[in-house]
C-alpha atoms as a PDB file:
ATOM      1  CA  UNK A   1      -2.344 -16.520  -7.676  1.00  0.00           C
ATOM      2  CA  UNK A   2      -0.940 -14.876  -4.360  1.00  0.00           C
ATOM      3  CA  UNK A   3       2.366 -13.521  -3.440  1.00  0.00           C
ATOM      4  CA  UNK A   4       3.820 -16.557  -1.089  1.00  0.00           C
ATOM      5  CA  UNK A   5       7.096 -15.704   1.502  1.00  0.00           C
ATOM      6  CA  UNK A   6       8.030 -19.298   2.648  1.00  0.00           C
ATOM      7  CA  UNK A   7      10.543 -19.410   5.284  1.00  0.00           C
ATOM      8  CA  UNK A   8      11.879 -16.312   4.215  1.00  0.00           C
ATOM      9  CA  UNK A   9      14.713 -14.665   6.400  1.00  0.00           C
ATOM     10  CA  UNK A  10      16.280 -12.044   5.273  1.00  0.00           C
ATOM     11  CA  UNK A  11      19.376  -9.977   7.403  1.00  0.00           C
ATOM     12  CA  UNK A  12      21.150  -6.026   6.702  1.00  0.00           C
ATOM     13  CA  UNK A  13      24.799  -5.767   7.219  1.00  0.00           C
ATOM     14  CA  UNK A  14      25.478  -9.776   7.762  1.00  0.00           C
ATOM     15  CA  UNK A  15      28.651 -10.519   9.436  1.00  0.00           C
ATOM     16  CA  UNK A  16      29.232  -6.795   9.995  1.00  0.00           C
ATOM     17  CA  UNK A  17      29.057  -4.611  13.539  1.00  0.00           C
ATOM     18  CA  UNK A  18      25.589  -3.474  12.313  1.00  0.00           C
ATOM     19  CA  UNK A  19      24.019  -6.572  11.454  1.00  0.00           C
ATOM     20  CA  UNK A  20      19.838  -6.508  11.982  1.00  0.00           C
ATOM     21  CA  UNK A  21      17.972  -9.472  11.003  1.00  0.00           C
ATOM     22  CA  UNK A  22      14.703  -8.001   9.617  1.00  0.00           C
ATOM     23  CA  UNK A  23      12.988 -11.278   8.743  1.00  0.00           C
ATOM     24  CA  UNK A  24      12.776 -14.742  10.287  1.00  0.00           C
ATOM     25  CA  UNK A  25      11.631 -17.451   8.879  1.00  0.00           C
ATOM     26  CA  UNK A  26       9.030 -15.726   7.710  1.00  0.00           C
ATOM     27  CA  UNK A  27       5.720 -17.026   6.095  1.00  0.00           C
ATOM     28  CA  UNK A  28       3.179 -14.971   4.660  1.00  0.00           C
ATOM     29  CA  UNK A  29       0.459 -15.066   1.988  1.00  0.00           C
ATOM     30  CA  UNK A  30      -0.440 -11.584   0.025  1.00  0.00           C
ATOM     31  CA  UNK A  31      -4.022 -12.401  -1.900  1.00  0.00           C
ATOM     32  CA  UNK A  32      -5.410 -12.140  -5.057  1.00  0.00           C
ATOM     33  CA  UNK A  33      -7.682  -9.319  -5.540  1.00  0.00           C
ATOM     34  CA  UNK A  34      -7.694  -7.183  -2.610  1.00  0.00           C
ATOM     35  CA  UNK A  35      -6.382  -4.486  -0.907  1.00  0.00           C
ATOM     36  CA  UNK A  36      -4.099  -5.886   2.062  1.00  0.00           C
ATOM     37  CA  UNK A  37      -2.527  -3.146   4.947  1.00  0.00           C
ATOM     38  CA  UNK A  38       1.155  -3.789   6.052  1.00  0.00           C
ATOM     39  CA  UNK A  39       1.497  -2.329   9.343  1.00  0.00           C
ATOM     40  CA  UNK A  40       4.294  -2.559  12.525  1.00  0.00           C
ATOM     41  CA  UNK A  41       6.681  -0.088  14.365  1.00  0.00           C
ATOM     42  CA  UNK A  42       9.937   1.122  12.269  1.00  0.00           C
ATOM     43  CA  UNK A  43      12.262  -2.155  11.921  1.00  0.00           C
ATOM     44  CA  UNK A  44       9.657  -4.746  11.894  1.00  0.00           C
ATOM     45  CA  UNK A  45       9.954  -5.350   7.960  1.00  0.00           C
ATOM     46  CA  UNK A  46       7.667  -3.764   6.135  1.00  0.00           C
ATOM     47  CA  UNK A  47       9.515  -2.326   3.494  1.00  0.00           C
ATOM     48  CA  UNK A  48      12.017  -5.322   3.173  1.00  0.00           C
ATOM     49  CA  UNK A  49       8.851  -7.222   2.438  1.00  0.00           C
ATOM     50  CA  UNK A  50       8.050  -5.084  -0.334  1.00  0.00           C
ATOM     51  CA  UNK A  51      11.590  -5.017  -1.803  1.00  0.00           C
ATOM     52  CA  UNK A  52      11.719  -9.266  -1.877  1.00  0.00           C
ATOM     53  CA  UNK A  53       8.125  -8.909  -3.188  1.00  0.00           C
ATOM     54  CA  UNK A  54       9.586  -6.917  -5.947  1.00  0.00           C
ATOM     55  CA  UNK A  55      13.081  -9.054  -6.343  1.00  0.00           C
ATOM     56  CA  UNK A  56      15.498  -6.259  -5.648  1.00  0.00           C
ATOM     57  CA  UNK A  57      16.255  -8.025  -2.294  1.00  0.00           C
ATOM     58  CA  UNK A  58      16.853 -11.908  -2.222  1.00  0.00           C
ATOM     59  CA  UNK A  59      16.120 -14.234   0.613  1.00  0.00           C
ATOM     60  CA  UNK A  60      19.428 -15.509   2.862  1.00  0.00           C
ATOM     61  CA  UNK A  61      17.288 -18.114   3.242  1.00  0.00           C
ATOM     62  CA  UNK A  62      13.072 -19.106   1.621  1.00  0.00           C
ATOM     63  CA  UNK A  63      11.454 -18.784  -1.233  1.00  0.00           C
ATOM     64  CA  UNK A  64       9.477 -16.122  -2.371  1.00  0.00           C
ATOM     65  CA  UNK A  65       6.639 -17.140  -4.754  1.00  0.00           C
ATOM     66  CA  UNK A  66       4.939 -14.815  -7.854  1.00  0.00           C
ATOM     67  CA  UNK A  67       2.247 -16.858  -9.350  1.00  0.00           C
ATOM     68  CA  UNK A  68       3.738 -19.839  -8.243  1.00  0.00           C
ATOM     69  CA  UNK A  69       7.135 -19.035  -9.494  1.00  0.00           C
ATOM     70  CA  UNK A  70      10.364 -18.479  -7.574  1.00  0.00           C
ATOM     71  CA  UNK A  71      11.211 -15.455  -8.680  1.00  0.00           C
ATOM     72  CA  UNK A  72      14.643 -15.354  -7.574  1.00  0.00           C
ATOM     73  CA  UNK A  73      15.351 -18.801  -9.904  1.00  0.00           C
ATOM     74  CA  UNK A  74      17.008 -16.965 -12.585  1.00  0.00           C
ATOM     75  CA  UNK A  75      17.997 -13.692 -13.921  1.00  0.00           C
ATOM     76  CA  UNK A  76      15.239 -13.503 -16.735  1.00  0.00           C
ATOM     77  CA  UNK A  77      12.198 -14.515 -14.032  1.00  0.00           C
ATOM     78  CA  UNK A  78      13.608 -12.064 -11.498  1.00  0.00           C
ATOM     79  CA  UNK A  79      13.426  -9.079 -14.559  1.00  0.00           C
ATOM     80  CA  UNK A  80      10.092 -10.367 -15.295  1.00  0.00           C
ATOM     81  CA  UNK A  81       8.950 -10.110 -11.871  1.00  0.00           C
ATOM     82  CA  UNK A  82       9.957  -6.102 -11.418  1.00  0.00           C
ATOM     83  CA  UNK A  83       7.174  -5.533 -14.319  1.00  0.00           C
ATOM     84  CA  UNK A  84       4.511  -7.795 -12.485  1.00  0.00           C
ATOM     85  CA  UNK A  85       5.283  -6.339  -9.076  1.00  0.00           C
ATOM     86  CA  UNK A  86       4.925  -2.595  -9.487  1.00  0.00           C
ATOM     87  CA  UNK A  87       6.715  -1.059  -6.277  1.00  0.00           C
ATOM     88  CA  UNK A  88       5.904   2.707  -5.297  1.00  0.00           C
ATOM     89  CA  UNK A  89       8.722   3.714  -3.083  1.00  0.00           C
ATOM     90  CA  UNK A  90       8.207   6.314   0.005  1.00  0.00           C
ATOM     91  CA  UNK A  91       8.431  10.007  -1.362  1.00  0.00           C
ATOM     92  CA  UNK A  92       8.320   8.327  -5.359  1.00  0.00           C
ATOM     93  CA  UNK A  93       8.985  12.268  -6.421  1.00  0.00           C
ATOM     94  CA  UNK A  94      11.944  12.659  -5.263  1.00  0.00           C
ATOM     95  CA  UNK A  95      13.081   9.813  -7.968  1.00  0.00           C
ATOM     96  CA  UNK A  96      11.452  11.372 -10.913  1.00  0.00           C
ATOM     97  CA  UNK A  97      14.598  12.566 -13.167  1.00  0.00           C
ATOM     98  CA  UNK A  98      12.961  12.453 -17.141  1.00  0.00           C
ATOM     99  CA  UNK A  99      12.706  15.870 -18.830  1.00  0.00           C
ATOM    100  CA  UNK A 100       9.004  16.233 -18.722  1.00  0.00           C
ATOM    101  CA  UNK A 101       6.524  13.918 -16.651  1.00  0.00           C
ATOM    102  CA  UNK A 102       5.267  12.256 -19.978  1.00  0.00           C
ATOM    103  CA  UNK A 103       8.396  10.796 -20.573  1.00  0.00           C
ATOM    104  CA  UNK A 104       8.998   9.817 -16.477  1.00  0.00           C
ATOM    105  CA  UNK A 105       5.519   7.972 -17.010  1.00  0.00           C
ATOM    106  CA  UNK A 106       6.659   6.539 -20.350  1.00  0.00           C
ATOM    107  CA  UNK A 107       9.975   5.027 -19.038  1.00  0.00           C
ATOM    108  CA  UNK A 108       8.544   2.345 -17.248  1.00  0.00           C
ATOM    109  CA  UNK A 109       6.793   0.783 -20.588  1.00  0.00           C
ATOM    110  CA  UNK A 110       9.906   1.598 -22.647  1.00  0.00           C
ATOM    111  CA  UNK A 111      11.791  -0.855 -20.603  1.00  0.00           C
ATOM    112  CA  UNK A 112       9.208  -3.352 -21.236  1.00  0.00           C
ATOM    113  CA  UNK A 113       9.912  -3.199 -24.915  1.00  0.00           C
ATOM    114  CA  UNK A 114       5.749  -2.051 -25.763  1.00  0.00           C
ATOM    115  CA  UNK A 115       5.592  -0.688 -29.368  1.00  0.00           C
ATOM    116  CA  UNK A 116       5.199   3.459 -29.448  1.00  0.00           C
ATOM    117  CA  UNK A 117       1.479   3.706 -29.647  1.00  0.00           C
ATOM    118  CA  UNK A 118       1.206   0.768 -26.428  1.00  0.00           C
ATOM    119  CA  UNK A 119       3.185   3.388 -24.607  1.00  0.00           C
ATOM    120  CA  UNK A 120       1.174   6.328 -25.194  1.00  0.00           C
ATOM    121  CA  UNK A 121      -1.744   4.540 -24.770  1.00  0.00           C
ATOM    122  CA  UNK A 122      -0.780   3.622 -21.191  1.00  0.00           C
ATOM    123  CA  UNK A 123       0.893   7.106 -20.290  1.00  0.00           C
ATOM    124  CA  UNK A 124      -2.870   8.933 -20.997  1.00  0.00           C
ATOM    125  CA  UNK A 125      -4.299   6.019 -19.351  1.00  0.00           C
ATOM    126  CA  UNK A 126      -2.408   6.004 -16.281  1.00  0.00           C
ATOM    127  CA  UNK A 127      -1.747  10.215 -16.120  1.00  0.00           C
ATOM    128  CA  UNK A 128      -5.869  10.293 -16.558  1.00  0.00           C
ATOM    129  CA  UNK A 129      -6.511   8.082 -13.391  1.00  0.00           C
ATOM    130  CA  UNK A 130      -4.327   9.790 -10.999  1.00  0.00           C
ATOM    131  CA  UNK A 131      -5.562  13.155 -12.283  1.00  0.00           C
ATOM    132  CA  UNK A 132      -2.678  14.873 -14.100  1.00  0.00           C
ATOM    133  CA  UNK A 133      -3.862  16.860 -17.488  1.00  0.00           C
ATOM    134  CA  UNK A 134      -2.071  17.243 -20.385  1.00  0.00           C
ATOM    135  CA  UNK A 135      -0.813  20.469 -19.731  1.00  0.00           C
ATOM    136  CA  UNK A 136       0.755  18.862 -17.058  1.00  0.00           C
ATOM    137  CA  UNK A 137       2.558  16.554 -19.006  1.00  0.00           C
ATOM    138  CA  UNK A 138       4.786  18.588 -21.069  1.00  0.00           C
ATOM    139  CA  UNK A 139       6.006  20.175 -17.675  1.00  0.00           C
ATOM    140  CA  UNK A 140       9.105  19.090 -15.895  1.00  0.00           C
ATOM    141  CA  UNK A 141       8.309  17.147 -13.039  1.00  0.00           C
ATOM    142  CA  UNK A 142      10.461  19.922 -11.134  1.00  0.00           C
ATOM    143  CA  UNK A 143       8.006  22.796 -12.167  1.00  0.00           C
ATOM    144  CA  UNK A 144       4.877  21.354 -11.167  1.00  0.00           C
ATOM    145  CA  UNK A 145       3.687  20.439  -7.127  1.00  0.00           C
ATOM    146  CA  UNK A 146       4.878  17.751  -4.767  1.00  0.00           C
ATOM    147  CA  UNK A 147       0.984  16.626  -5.130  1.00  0.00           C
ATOM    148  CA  UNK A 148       1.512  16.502  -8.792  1.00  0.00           C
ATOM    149  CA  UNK A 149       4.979  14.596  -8.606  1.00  0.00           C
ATOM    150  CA  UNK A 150       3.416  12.466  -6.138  1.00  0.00           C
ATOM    151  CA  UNK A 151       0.635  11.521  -8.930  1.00  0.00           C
ATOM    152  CA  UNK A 152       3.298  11.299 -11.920  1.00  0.00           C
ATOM    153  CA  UNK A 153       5.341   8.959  -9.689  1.00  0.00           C
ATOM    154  CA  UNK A 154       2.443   6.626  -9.008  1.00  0.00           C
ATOM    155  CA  UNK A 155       1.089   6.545 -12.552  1.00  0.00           C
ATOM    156  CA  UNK A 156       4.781   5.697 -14.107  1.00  0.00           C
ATOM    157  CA  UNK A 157       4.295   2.348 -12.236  1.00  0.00           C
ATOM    158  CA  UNK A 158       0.331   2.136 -13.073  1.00  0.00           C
ATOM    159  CA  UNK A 159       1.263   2.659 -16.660  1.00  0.00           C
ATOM    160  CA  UNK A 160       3.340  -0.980 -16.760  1.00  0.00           C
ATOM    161  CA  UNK A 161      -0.141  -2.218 -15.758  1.00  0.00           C
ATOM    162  CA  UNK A 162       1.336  -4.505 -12.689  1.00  0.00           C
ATOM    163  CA  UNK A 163      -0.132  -7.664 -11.687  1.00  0.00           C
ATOM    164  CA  UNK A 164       0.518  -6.377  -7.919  1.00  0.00           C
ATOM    165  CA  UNK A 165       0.666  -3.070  -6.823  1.00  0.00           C
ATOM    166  CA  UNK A 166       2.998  -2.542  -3.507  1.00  0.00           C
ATOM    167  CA  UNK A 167       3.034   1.270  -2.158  1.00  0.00           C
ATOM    168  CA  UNK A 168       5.446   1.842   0.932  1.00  0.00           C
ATOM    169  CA  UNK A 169       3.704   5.305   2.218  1.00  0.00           C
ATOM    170  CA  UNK A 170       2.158   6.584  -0.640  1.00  0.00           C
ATOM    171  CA  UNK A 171       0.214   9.698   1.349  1.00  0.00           C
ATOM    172  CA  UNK A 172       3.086  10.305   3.681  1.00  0.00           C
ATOM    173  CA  UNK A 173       3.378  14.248   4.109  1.00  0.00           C
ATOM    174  CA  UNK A 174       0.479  15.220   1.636  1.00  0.00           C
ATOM    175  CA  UNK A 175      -2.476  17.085   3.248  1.00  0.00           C
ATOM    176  CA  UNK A 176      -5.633  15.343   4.288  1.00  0.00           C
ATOM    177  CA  UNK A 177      -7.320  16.581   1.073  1.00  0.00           C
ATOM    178  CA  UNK A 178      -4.125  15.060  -1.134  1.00  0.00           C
ATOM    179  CA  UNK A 179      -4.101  11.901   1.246  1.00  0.00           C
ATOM    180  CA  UNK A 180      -8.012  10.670   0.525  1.00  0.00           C
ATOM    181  CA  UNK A 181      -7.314  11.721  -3.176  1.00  0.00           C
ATOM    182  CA  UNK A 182      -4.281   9.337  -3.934  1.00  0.00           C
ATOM    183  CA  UNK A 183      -5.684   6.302  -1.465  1.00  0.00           C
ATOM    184  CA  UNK A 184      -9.385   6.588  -2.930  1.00  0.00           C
ATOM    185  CA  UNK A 185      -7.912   6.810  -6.412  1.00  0.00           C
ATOM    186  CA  UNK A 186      -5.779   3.920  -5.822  1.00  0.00           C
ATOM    187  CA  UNK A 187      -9.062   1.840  -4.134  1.00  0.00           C
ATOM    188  CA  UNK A 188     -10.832   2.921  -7.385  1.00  0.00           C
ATOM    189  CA  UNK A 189      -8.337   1.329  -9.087  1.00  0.00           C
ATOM    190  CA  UNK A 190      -7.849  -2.035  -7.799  1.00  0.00           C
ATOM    191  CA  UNK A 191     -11.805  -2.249  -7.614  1.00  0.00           C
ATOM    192  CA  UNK A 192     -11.452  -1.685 -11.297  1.00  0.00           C
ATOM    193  CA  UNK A 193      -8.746  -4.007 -12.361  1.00  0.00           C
ATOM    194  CA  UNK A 194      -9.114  -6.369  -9.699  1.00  0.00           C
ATOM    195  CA  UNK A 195      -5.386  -6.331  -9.173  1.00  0.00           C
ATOM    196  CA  UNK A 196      -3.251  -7.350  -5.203  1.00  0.00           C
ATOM    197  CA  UNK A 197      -2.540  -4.148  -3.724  1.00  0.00           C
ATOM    198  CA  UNK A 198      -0.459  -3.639  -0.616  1.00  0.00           C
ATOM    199  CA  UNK A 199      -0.287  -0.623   0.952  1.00  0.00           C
ATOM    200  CA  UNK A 200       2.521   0.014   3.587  1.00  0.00           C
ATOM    201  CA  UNK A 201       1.209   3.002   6.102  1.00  0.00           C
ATOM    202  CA  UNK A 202       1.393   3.888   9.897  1.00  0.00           C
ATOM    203  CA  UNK A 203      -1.954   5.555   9.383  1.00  0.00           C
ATOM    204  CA  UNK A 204      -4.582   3.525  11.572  1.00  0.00           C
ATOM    205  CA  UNK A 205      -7.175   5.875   9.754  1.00  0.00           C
ATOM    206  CA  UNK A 206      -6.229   5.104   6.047  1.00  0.00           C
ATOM    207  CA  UNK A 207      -5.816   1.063   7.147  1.00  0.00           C
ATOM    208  CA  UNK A 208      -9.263   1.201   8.531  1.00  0.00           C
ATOM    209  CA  UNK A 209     -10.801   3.459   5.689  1.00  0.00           C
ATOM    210  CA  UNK A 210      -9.445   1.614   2.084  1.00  0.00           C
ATOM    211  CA  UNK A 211      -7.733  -1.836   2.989  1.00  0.00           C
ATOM    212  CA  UNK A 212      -9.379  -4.790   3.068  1.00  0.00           C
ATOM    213  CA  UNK A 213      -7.373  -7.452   5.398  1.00  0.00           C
ATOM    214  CA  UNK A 214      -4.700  -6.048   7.448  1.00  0.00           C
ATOM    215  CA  UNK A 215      -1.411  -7.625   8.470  1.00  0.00           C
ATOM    216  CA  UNK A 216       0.554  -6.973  12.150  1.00  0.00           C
ATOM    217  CA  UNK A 217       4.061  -7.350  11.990  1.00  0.00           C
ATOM    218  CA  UNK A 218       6.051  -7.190  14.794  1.00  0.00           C
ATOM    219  CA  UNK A 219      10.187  -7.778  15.277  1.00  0.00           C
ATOM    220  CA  UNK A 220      11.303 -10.548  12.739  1.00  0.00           C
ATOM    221  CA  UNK A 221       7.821 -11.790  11.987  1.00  0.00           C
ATOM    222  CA  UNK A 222       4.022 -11.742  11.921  1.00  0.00           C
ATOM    223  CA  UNK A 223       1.988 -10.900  15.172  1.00  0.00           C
ATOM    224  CA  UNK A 224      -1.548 -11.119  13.483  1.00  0.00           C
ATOM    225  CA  UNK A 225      -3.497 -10.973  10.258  1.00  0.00           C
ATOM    226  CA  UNK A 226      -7.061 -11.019   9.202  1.00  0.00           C
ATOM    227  CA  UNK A 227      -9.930  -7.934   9.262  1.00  0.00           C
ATOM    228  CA  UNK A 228      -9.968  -4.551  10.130  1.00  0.00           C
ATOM    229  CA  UNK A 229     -12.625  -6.183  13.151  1.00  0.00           C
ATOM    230  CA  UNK A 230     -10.169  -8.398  13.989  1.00  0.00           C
ATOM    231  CA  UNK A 231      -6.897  -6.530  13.927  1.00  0.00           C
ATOM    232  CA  UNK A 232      -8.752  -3.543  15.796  1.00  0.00           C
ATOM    233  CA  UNK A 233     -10.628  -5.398  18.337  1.00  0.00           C
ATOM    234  CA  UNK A 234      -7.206  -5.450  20.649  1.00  0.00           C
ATOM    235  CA  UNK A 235      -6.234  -1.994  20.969  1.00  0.00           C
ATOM    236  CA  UNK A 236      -4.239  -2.547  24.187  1.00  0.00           C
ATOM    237  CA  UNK A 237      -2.224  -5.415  22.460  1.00  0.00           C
ATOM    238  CA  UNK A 238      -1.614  -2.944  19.595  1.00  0.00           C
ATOM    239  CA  UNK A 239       0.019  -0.157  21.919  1.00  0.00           C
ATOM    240  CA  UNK A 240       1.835  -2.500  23.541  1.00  0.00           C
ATOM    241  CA  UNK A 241       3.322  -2.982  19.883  1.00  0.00           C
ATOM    242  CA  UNK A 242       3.857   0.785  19.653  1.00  0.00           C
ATOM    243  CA  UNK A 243       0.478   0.969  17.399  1.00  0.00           C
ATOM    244  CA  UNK A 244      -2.606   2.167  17.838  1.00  0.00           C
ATOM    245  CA  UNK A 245      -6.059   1.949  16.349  1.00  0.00           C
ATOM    246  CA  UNK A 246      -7.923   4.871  14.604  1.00  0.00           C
ATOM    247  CA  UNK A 247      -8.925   7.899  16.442  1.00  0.00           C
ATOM    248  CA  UNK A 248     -12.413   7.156  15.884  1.00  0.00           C
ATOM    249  CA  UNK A 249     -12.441   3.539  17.144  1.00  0.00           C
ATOM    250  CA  UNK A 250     -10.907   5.604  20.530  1.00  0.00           C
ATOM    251  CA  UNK A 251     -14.045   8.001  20.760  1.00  0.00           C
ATOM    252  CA  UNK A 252     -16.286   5.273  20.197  1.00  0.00           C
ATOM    253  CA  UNK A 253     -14.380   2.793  22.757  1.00  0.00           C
ATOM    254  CA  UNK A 254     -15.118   5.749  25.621  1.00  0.00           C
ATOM    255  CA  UNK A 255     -18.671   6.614  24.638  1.00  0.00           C
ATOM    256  CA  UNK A 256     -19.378   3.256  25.111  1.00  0.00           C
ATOM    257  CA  UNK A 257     -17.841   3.229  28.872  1.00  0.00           C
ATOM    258  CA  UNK A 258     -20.538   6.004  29.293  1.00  0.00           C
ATOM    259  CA  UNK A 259     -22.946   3.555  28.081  1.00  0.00           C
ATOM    260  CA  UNK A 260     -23.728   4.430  24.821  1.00  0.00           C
ATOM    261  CA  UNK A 261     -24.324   1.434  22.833  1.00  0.00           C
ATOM    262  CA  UNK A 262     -23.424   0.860  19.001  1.00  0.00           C
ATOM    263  CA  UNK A 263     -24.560  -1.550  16.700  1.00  0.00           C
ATOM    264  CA  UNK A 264     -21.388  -2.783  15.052  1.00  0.00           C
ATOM    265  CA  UNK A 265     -17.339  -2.175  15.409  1.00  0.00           C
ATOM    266  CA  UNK A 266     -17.251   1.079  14.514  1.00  0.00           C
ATOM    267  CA  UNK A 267     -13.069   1.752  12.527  1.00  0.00           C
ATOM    268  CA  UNK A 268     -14.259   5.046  10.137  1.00  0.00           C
ATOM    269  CA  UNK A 269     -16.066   8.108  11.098  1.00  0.00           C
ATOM    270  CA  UNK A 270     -18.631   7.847   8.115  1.00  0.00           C
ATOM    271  CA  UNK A 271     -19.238   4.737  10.235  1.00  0.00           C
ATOM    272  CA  UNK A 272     -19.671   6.451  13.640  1.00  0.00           C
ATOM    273  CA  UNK A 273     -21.885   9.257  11.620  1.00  0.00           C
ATOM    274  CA  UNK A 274     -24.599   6.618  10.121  1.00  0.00           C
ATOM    275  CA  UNK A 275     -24.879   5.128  13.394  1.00  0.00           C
ATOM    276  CA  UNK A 276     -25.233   7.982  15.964  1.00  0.00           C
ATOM    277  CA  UNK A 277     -27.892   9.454  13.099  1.00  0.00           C
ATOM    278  CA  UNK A 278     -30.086   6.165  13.638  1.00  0.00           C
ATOM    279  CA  UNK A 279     -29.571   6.740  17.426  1.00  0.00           C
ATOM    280  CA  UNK A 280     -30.728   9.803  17.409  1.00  0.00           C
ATOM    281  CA  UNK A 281     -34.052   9.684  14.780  1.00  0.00           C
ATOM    282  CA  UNK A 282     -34.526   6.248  15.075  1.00  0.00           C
ATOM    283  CA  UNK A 283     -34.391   6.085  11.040  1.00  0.00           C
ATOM    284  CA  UNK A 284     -32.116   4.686   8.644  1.00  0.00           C
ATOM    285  CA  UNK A 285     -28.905   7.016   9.247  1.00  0.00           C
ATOM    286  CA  UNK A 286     -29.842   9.191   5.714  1.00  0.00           C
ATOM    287  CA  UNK A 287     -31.487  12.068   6.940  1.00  0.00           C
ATOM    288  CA  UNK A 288     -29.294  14.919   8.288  1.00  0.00           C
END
């Protein structure tokens, strides 16, 4: 079942100087078995989304619905919920604390209660998928590199094996190499287990390239959802939103005020590369 926000509002600092009301009356459906993009400028709610998702925010006002349960009912569906609704904050590294990165991985499934040889199973299991050896795990997470706390950080909330998966910025300040690494990994993986993921980014590029539905939020609500065709066919309503769309869709957009034509909306550059190959042999894009 989906992730349902009905009539959620949800306000910082209430009846204070600084009070910002980040969500209003807010509805919104996150859905089974795909990879959904949260984008919007700074303030528009993104990350207070994934914090109600999660239950360590509640409403002021709405419901918030986890397989059709409220998880903000009681106490023991609201503890339930933080293992369903694996959260991966921005910078995750910089909250690793265990002594080595096996046991930072392990924590996670300790809390849960899993008998000993559950828990190891998961920590090789999860440290294998997001690439970290076994040399690696007897390190401390502070003697290994922000790449590699990055991927210890991610796999300590893979290893609870989460119904949802919610990442707030998960390639923020890696290199391009160490940004397609994490997101592809993390596409492999929800292909795999079939499981929601929502990825939080302001990267046109990495919406375009790995989700699969897209949501616009602007101030206090939603300003659109629905494909990466349909989210990036308004570029001029986006930048009036303080967003943009990929680079590539931009190159494309001008070649085709020069006239050249393409055969479909073009959002990656492995995109743009198939088609200009067919434009210029006339063939199926695979020769080079």
């Amino acid at each position: 079942m989906p992730i349902i926000f009905e009539n959620v509002s949800y306000t910082y600092g209430a009846n204070t100087p600084f009070e910002h009301k980040a969500l209003d009356k807010l509805n919104l459906i996150i859905n089974d078995n795909e990879i959904t993009g949260l984008i919007g400028q700074t303030g528009s709610g993104k990350s207070t989304i994934a914090q109600l998702c999660n239950g360590l925010y509640k409403p002021d006002e709405g419901t918030v619905y986890v397989d059709g349960v409220d998880i903000n009912a009681d106490k023991k569906k609201k503890k339930e919920n933080f293992f369903k609704v694996g959260l991966v904050f921005q910078y995750p590294e910089y909250q690793l604390f265990e002594d080595t990165v096996e046991h930072d991985i392990a924590y996670g499934p300790k809390n849960m209660g899993l008998p000993e040889d559950e828990i190891k199973r998961r920590v090789t299991d999860a440290a294998a998928f997001v690439g970290l050896d076994a040399h690696s795990l007897v390190k401390s997470p502070f003697d290994i590199s922000g790449g590699q706390r990055r991927r210890a950080a991610i796999a300590g909330i893979i290893a609870m094996e989460p119904k949802y998966l919610i990442l707030d910025e998960p390639a923020a300040g890696l290199d391009p190499m160490g940004r397609d690494d994490i997101l592809s990994k993390l596409k492999e993986y929800q292909r795999k287990t079939g499981i929601s993921v929502v990825i939080i980014s302001h990267s046109m590029e990495d919406m375009a390239k790995y989700c699969d539905r897209i949501i616009v939020l602007r101030q206090n609500g939603i300003y659109k959802c629905g494909s990466k065709a349909e989210i990036f066919s308004d570029p001029t309503a986006l930048r009036e939103m303080g967003l943009s769309v990929p680079q590539i869709t931009k190159m494309v957009y001008c070649a085709e005020q020069l006239g050249v034509s393409f055969e479909r909306p073009i959002y990656t550059v492995d995109a743009a590369f198939e088609d200009v190959m067919k434009m210029l042999d006339g063939g199926d894009g695979n020769d080079t």
